[in-house]
Protein backbone atom coordinates (compact mmCIF):
# COMPACT_ATOMS: atom_id res chain seq x y z
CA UNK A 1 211.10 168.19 -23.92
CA UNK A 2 212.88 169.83 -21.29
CA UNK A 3 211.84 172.96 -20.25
CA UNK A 4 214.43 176.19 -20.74
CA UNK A 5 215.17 174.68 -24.11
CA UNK A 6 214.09 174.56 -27.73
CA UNK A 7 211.75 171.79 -29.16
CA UNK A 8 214.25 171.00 -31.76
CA UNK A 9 212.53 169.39 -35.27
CA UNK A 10 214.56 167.70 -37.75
CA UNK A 11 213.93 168.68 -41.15
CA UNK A 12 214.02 166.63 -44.39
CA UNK A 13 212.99 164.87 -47.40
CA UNK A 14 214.19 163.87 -50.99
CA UNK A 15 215.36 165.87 -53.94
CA UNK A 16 212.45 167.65 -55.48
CA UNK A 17 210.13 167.20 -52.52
CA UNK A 18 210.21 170.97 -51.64
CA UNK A 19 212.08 170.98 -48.53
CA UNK A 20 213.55 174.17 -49.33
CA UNK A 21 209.89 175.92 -49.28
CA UNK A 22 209.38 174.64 -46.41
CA UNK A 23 212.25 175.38 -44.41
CA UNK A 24 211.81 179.18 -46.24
CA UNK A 25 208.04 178.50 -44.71
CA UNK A 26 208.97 178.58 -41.17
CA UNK A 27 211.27 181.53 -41.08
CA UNK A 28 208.45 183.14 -42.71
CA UNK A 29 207.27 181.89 -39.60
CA UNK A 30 210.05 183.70 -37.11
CA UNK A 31 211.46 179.69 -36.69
CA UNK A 32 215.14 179.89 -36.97
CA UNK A 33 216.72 177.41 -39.01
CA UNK A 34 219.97 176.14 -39.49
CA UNK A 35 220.47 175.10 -42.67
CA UNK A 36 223.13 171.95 -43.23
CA UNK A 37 223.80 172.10 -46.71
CA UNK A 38 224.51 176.13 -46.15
CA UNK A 39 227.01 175.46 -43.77
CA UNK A 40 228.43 173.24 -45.47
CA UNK A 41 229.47 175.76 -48.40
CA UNK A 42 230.32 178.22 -46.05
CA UNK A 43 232.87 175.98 -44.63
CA UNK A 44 233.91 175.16 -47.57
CA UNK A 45 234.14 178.91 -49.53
CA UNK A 46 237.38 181.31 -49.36
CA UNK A 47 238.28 181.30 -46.49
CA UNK A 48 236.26 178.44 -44.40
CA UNK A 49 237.48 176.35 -41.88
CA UNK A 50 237.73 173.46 -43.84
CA UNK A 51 239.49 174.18 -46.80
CA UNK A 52 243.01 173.37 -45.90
CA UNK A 53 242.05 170.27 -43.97
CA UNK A 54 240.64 169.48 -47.51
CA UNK A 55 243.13 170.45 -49.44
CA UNK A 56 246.14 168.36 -47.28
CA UNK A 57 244.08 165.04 -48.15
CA UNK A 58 242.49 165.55 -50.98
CA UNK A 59 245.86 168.14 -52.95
CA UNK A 60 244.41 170.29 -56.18
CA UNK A 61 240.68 170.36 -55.03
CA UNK A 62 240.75 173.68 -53.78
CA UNK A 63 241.99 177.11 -54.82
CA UNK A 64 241.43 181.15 -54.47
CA UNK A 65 237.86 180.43 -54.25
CA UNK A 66 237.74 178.04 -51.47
CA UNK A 67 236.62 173.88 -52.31
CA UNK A 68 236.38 173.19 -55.95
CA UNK A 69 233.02 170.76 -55.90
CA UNK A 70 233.60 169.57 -59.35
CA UNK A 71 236.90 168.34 -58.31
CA UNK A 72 236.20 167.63 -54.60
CA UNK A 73 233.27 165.39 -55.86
CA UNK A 74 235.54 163.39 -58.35
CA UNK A 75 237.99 162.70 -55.87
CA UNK A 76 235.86 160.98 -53.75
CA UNK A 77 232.78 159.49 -55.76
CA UNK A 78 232.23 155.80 -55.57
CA UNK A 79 235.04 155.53 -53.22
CA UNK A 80 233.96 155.22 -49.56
CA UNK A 81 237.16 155.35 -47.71
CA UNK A 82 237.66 158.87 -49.58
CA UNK A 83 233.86 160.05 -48.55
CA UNK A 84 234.85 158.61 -44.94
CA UNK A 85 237.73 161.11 -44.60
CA UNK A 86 235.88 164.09 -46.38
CA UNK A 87 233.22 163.63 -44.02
CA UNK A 88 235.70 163.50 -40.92
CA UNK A 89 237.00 166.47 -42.10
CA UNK A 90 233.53 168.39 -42.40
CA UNK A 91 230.85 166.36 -40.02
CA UNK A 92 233.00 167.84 -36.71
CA UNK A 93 232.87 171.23 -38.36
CA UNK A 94 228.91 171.17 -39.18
CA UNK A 95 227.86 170.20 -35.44
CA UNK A 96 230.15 172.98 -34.37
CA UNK A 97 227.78 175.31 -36.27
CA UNK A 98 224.98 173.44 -34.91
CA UNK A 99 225.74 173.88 -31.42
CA UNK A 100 226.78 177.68 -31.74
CA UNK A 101 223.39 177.96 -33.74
CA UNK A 102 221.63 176.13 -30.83
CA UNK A 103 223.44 178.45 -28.10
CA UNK A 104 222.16 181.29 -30.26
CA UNK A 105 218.53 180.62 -30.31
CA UNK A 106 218.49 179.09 -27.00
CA UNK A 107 215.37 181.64 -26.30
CA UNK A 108 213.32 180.17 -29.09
CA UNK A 109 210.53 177.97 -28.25
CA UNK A 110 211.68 175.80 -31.59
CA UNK A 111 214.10 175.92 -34.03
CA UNK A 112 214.63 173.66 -36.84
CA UNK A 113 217.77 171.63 -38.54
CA UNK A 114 217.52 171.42 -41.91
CA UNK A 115 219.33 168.42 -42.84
CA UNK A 116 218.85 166.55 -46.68
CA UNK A 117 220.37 163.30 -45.47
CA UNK A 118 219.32 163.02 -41.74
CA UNK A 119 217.93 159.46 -42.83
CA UNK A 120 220.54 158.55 -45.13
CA UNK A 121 223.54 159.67 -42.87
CA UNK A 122 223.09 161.69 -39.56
CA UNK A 123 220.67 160.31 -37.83
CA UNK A 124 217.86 161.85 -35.40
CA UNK A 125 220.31 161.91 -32.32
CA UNK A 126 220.16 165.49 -30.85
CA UNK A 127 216.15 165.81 -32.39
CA UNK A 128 213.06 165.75 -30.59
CA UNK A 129 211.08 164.85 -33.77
CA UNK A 130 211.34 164.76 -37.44
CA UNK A 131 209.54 166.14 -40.21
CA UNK A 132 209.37 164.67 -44.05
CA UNK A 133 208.27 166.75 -46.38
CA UNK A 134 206.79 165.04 -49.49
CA UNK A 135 204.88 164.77 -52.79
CA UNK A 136 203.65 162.27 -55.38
CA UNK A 137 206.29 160.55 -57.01
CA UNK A 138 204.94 162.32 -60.55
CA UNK A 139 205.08 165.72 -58.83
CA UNK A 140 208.89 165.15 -57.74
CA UNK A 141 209.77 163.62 -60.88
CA UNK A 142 207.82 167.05 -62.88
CA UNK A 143 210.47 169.37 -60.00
CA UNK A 144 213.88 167.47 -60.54
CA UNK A 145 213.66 167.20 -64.59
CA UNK A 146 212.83 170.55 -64.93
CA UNK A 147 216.43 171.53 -62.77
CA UNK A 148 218.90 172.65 -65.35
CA UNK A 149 221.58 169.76 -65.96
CA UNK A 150 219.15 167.39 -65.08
CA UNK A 151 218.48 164.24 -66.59
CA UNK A 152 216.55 161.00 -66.02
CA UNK A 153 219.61 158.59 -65.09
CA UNK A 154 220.88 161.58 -63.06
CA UNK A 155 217.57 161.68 -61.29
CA UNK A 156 217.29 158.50 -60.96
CA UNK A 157 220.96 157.73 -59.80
CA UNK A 158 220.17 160.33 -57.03
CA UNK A 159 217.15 158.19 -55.99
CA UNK A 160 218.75 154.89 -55.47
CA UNK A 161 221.42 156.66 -52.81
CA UNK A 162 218.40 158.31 -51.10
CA UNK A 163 216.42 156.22 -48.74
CA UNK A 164 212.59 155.79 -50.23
CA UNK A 165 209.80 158.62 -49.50
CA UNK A 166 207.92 155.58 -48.23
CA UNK A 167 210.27 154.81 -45.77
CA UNK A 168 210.75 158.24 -44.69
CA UNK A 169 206.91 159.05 -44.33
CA UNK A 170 206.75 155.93 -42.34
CA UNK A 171 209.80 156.61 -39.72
CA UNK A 172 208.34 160.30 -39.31
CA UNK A 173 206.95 161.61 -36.43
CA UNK A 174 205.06 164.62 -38.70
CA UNK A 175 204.77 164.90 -42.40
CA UNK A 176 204.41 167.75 -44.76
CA UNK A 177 203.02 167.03 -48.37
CA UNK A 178 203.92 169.53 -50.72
CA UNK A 179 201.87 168.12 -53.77
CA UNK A 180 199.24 170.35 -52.79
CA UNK A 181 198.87 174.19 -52.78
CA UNK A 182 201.80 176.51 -51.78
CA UNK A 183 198.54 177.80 -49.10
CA UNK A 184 197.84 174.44 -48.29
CA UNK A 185 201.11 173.54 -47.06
CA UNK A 186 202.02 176.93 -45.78
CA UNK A 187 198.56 176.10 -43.81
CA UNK A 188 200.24 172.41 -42.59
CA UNK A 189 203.79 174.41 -41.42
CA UNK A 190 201.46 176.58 -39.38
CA UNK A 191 199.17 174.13 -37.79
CA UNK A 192 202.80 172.29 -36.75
CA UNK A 193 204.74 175.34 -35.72
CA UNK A 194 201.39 176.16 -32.81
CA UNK A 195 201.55 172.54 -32.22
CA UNK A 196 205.25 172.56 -31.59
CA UNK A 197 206.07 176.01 -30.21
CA UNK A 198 202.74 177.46 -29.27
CA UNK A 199 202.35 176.25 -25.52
CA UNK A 200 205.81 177.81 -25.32
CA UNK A 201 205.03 181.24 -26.42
């Protein structure tokens, strides 16, 4: 890591793993995160940058309230040349948020990106490590079923677009298990944030 920079971590994992505790975790923690999947909606609510991009290619999946997901999502699932323009459309917009968020925090010894599919689509470009959070397979299977609208071909649908926890554990550079207790991993973010940011400080 250069100095005069953050030490920025990659954050991620698979549905049900807990990665939203975690990433809560190190604010708790004064980290500043940026947050992917927020962005995302924001860019796509009433008023965001990318609904009339979306609406010109995909017409009658948007409306007063900004992206309509239910419609957005059946315009483009199981057809890849649809997700390739959607994602045109919204990737550009996303690591324009990234970089203001980045320009924002430049003070910060770390800050983390909070990214569900950095394995599965973005990539660790721009990241100076990456942490998986994870839990037994049991544990994550408990956390998803119990999500209302949830059910076991759902789940397991889900699972065969998302790389393996194995393989994500093993491409790591630092992993946080969340099948223990809440103190127990709150313990492990702590232990990583001094690791990471405290020679900064």
């Amino acid at each position: 890591m250069s100095k005069g920079r953050p030490f920025i971590l990659g954050l991620t994992g698979s549905i049900g793993m807990g990665k939203s505790a975690v990433a809560a975790m190190f604010q708790g923690l004064g980290v500043p995160v940026f947050d992917a999947d927020k962005a995302v909606h924001e860019l796509q609510g009433a008023g965001g940058a990318c609904v009339e991009p979306i609406e010109r290619a995909f017409p009658g999946t948007t409306g007063p309230q900004g992206v309509d997901r239910q419609k957005l999502g059946a315009a483009v699932f199981g057809n890849p040349e649809a997700l390739g323009r959607l994602e045109a459309i919204v990737h550009p917009e996303v690591a324009g948020m990234r970089r203001a968020f980045l320009a924002e925090n430049s003070a910060a010894p770390l800050i983390v990106f909070d990214i569900p599919l950095l394995y599965e689509k973005t990539g660790s470009h721009g990241l100076d490590a990456v942490v998986v959070v994870s839990a037994p397979a049991p544990t994550q299977r408990e956390r998803v079923l119990a999500r209302p609208g949830m059910t076991i071909d759902k789940f397991e649908h889900i699972l065969k677009l998302q790389v393996p926890d194995a393989d994500k554990r093993a491409r790591a550079d630092y992993v946080i298990d969340t099948g223990a207790s809440l103190a127990e991993t709150r313990h492990a973010v702590q232990r990583l944030v001094h690791r990471l940011a405290g020679a900064e400080k």
